[in-house]
PDB file of N, CA and C in Angstrom:
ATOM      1  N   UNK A   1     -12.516  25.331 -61.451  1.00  0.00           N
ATOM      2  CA  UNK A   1     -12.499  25.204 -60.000  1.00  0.00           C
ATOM      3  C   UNK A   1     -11.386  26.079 -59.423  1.00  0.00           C
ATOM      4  N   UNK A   2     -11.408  27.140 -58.520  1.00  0.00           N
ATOM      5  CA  UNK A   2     -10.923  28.024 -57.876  1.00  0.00           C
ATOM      6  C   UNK A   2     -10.567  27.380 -56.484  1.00  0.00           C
ATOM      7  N   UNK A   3      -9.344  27.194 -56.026  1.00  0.00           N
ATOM      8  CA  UNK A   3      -9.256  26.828 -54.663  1.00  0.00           C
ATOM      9  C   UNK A   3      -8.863  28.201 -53.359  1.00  0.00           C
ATOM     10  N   UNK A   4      -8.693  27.821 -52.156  1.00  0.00           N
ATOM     11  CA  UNK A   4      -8.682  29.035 -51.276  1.00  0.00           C
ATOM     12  C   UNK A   4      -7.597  29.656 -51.469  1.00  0.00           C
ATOM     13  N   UNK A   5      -6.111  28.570 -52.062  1.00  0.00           N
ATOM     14  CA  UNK A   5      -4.895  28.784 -52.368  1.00  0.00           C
ATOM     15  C   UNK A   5      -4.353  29.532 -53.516  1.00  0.00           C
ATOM     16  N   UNK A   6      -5.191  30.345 -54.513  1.00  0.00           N
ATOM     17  CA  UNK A   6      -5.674  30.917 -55.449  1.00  0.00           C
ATOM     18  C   UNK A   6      -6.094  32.485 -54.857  1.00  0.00           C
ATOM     19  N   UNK A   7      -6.479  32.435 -53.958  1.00  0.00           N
ATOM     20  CA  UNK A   7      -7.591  33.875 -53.466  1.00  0.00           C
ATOM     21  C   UNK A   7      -6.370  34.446 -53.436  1.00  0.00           C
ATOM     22  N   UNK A   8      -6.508  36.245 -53.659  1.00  0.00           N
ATOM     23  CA  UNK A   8      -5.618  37.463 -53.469  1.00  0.00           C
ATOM     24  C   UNK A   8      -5.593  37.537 -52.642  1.00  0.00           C
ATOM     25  N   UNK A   9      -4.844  38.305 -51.853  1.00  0.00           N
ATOM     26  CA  UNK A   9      -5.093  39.167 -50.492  1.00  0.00           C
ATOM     27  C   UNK A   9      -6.235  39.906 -50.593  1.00  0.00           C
ATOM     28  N   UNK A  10      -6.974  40.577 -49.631  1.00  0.00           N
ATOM     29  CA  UNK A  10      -8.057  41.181 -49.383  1.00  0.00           C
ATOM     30  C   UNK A  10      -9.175  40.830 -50.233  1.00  0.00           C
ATOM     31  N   UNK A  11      -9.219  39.946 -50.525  1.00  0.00           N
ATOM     32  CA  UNK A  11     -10.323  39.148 -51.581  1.00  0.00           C
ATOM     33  C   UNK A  11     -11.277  38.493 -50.403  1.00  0.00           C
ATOM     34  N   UNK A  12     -12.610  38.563 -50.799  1.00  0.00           N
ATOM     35  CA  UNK A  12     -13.902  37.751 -49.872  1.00  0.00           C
ATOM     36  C   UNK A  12     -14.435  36.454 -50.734  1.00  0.00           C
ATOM     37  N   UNK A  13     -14.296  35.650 -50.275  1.00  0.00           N
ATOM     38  CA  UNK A  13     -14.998  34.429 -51.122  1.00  0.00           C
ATOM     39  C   UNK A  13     -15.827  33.482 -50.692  1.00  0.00           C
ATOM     40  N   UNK A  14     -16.582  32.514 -51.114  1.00  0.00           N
ATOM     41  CA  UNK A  14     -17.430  31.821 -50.502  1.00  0.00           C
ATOM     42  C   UNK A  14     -17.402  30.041 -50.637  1.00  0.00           C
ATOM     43  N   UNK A  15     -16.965  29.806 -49.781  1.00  0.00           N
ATOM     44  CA  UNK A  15     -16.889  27.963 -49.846  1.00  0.00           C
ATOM     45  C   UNK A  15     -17.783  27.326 -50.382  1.00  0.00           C
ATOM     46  N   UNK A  16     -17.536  26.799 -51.629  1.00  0.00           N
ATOM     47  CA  UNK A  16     -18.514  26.200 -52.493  1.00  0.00           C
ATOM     48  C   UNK A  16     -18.125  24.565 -51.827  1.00  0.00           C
ATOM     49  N   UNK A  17     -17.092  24.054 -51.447  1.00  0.00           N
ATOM     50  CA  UNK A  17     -16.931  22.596 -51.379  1.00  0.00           C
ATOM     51  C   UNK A  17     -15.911  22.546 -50.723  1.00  0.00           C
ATOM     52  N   UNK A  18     -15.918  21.202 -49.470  1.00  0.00           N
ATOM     53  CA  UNK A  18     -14.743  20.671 -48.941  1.00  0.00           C
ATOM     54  C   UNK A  18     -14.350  19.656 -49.889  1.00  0.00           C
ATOM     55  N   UNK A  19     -13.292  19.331 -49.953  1.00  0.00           N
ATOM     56  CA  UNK A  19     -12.251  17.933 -50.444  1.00  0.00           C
ATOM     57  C   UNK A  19     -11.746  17.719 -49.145  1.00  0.00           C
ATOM     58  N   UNK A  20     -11.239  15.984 -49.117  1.00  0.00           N
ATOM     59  CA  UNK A  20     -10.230  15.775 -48.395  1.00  0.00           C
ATOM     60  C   UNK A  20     -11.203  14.418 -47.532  1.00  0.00           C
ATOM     61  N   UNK A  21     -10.622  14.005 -46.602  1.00  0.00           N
ATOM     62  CA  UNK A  21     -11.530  12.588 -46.208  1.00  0.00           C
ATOM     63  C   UNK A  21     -10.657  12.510 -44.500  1.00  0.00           C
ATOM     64  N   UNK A  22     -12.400  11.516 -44.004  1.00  0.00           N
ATOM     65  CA  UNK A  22     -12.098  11.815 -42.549  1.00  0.00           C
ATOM     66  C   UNK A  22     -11.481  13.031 -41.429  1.00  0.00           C
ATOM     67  N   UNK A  23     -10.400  12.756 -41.397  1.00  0.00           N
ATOM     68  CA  UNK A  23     -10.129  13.498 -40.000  1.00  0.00           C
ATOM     69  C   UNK A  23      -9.338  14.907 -40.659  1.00  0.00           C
ATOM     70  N   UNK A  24      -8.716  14.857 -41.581  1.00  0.00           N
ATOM     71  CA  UNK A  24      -8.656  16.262 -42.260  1.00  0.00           C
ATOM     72  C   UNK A  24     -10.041  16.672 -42.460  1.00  0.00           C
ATOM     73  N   UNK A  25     -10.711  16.512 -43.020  1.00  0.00           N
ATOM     74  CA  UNK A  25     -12.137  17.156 -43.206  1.00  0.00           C
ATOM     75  C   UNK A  25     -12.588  17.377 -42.824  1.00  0.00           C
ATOM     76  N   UNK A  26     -12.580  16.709 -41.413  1.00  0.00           N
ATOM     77  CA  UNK A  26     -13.265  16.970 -40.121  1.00  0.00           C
ATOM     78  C   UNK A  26     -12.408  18.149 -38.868  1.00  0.00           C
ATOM     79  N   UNK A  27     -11.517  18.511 -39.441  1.00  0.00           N
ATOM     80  CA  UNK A  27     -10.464  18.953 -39.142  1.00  0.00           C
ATOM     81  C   UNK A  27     -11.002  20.817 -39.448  1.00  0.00           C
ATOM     82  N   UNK A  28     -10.870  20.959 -40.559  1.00  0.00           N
ATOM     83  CA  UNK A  28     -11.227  22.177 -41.488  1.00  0.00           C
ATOM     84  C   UNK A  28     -12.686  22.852 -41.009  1.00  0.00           C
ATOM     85  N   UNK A  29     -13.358  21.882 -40.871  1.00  0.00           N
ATOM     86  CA  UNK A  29     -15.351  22.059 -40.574  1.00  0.00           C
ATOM     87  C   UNK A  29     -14.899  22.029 -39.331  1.00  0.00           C
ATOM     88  N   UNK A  30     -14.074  21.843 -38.064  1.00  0.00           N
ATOM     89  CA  UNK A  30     -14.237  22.050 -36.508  1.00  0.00           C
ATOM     90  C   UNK A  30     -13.812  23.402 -36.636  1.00  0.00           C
ATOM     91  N   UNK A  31     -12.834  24.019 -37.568  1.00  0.00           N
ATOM     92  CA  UNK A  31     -12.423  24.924 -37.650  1.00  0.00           C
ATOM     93  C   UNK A  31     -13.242  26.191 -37.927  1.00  0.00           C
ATOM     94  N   UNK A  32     -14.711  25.640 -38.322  1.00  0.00           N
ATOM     95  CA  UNK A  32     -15.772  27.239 -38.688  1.00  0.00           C
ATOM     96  C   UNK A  32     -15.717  27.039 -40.311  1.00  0.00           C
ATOM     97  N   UNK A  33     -14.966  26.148 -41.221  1.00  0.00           N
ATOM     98  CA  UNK A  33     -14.477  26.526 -42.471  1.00  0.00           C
ATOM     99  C   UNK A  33     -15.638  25.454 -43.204  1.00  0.00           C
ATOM    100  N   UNK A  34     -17.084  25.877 -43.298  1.00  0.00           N
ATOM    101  CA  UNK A  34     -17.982  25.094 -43.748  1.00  0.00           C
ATOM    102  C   UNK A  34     -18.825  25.527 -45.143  1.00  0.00           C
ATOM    103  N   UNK A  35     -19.543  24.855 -45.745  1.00  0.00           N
ATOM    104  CA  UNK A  35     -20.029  25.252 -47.063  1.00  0.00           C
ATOM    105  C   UNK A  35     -20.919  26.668 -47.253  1.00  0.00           C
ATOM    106  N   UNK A  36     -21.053  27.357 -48.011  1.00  0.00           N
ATOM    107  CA  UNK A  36     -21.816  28.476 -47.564  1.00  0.00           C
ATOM    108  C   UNK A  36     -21.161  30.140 -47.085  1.00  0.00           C
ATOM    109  N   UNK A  37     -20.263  29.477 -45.975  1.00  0.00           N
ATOM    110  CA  UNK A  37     -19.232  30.773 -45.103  1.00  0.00           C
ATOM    111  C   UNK A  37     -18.591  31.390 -45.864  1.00  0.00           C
ATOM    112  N   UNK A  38     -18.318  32.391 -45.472  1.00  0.00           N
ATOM    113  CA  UNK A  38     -18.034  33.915 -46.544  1.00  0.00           C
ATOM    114  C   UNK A  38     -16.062  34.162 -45.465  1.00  0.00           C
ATOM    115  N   UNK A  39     -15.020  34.050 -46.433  1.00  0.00           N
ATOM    116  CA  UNK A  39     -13.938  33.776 -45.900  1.00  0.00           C
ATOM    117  C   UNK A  39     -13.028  35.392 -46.587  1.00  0.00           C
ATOM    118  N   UNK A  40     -12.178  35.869 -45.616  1.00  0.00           N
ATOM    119  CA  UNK A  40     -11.373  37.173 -45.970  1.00  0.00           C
ATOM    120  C   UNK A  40     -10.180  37.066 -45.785  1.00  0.00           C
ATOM    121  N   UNK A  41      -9.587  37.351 -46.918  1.00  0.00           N
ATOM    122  CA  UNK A  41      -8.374  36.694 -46.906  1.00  0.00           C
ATOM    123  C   UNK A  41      -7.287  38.128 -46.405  1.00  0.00           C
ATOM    124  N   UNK A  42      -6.656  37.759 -45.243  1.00  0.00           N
ATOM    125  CA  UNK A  42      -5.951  38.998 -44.645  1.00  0.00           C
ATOM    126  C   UNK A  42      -4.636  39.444 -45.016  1.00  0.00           C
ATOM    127  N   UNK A  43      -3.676  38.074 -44.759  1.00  0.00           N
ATOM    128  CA  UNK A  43      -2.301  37.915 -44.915  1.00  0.00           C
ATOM    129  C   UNK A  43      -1.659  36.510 -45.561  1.00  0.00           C
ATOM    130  N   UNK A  44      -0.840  36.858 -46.373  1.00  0.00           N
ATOM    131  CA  UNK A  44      -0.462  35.407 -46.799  1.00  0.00           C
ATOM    132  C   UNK A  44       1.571  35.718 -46.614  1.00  0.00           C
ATOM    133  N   UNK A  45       1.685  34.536 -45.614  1.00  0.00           N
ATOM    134  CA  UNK A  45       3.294  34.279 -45.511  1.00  0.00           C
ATOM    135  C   UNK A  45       4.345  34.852 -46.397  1.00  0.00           C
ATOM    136  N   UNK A  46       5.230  35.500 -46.363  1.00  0.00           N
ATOM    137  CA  UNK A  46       6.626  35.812 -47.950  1.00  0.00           C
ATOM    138  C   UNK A  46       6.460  34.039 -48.406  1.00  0.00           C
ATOM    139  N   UNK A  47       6.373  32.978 -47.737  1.00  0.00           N
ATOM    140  CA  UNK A  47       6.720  32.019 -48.560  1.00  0.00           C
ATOM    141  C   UNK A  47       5.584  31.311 -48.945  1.00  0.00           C
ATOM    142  N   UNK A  48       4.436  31.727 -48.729  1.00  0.00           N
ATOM    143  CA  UNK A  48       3.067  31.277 -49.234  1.00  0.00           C
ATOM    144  C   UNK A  48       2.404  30.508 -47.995  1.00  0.00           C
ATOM    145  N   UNK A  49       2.989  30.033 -47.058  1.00  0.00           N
ATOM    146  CA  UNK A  49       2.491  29.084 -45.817  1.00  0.00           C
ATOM    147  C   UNK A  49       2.641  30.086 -44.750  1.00  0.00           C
ATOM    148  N   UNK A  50       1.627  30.061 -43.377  1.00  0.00           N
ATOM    149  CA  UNK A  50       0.534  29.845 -43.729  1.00  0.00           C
ATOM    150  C   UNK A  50      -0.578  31.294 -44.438  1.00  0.00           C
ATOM    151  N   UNK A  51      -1.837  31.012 -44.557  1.00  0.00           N
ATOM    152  CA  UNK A  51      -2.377  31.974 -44.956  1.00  0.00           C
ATOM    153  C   UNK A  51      -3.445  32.265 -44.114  1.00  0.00           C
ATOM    154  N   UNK A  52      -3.548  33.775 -43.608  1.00  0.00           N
ATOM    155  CA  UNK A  52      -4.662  34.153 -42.974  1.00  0.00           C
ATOM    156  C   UNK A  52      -5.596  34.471 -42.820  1.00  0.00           C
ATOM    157  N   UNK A  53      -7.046  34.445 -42.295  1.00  0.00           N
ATOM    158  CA  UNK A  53      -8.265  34.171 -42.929  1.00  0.00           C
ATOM    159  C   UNK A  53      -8.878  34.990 -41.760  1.00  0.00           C
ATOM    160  N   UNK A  54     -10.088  35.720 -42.160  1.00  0.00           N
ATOM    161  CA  UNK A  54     -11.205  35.861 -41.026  1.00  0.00           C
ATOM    162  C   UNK A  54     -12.722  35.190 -41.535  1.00  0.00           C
ATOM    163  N   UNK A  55     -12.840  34.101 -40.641  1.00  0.00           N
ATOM    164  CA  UNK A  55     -13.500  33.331 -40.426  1.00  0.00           C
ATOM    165  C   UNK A  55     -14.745  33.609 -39.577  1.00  0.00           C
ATOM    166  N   UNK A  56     -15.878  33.756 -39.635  1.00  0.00           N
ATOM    167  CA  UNK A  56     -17.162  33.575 -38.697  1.00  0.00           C
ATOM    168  C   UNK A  56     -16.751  35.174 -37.464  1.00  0.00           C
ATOM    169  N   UNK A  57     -15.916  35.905 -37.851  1.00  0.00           N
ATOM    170  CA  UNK A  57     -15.583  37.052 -36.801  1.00  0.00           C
ATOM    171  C   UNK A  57     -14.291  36.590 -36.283  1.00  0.00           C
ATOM    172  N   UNK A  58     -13.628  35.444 -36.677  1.00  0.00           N
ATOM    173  CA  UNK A  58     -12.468  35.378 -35.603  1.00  0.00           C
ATOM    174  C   UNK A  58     -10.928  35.309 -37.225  1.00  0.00           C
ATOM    175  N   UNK A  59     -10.251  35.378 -36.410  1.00  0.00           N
ATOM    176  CA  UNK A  59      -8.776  34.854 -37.431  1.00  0.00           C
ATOM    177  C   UNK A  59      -7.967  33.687 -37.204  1.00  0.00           C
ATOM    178  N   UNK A  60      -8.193  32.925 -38.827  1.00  0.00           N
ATOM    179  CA  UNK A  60      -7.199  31.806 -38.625  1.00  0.00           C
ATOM    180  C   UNK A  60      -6.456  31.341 -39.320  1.00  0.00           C
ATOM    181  N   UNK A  61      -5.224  30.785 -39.276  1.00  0.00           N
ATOM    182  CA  UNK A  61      -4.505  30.493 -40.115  1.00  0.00           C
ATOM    183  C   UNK A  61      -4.221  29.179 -40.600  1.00  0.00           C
ATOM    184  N   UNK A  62      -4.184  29.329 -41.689  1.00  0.00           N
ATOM    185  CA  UNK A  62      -4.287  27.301 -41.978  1.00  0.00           C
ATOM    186  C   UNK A  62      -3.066  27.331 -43.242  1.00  0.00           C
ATOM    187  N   UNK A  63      -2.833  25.894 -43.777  1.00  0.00           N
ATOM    188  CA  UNK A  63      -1.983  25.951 -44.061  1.00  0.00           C
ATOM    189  C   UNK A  63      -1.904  25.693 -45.846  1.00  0.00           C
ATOM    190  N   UNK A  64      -1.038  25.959 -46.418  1.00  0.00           N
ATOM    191  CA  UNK A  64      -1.414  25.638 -48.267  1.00  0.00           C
ATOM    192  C   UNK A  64      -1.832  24.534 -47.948  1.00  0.00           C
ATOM    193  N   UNK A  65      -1.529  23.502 -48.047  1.00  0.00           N
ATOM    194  CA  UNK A  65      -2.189  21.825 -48.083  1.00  0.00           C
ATOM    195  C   UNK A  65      -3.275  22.024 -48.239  1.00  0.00           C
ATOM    196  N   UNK A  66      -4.155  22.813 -46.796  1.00  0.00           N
ATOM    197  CA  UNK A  66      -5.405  22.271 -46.302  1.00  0.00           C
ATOM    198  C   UNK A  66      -5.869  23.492 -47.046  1.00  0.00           C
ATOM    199  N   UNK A  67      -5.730  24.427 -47.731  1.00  0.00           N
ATOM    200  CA  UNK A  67      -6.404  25.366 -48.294  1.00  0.00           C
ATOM    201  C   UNK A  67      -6.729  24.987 -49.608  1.00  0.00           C
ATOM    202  N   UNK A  68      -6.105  24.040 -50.190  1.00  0.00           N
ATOM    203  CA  UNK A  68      -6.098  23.702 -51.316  1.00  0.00           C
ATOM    204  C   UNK A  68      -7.472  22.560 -51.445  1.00  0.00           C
ATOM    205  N   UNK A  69      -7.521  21.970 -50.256  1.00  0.00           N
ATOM    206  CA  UNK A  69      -8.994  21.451 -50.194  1.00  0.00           C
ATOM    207  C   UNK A  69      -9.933  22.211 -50.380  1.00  0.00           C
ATOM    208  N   UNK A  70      -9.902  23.453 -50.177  1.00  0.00           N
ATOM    209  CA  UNK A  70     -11.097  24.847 -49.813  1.00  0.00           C
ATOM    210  C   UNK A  70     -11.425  24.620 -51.290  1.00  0.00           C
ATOM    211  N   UNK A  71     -13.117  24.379 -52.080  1.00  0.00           N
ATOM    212  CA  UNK A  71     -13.443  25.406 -53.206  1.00  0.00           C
ATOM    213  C   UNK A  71     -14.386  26.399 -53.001  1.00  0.00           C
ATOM    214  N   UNK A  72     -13.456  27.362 -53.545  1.00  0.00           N
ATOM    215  CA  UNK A  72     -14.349  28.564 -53.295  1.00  0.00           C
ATOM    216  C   UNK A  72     -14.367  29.634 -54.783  1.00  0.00           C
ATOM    217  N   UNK A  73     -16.070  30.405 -54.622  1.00  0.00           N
ATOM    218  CA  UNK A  73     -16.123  31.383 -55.661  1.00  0.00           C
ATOM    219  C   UNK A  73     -15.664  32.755 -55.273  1.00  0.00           C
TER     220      UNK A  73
END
């Protein structure tokens, strides 16, 4: 199992699975970050938090915690 917190920079990957329960989860999926979606990983922090993503055409940044819910291939 590969999480989002794992991906290189400029790496494309694809959300195989959310983790996480209720309102985090629901949190991530309001965010565009759903099963299927194809995610690009832009920039990641000097200290690893947060990491930046282009999402559905837009950019977002989320944080290790909640990336670590992300599985992706």
């Amino acid at each position: 199992m590969k999480t989002l917190k794992e991906v290189k920079i400029g790496d494309t990957v694809k959300v195989v699975k959310l983790y996480g329960e209720g309102a985090v989860k629901r949190r991530i999926m309001d965010m565009g970050i759903t099963r299927g979606v194809e995610l690009y990983v832009r920039k990641v922090a000097p200290l690893g938090d947060p990491i930046e993503l282009t999402v559905r055409g837009y950019e977002l940044s989320i944080r290790k915690a909640d990336a670590e819910m992300i599985e992706v291939e």
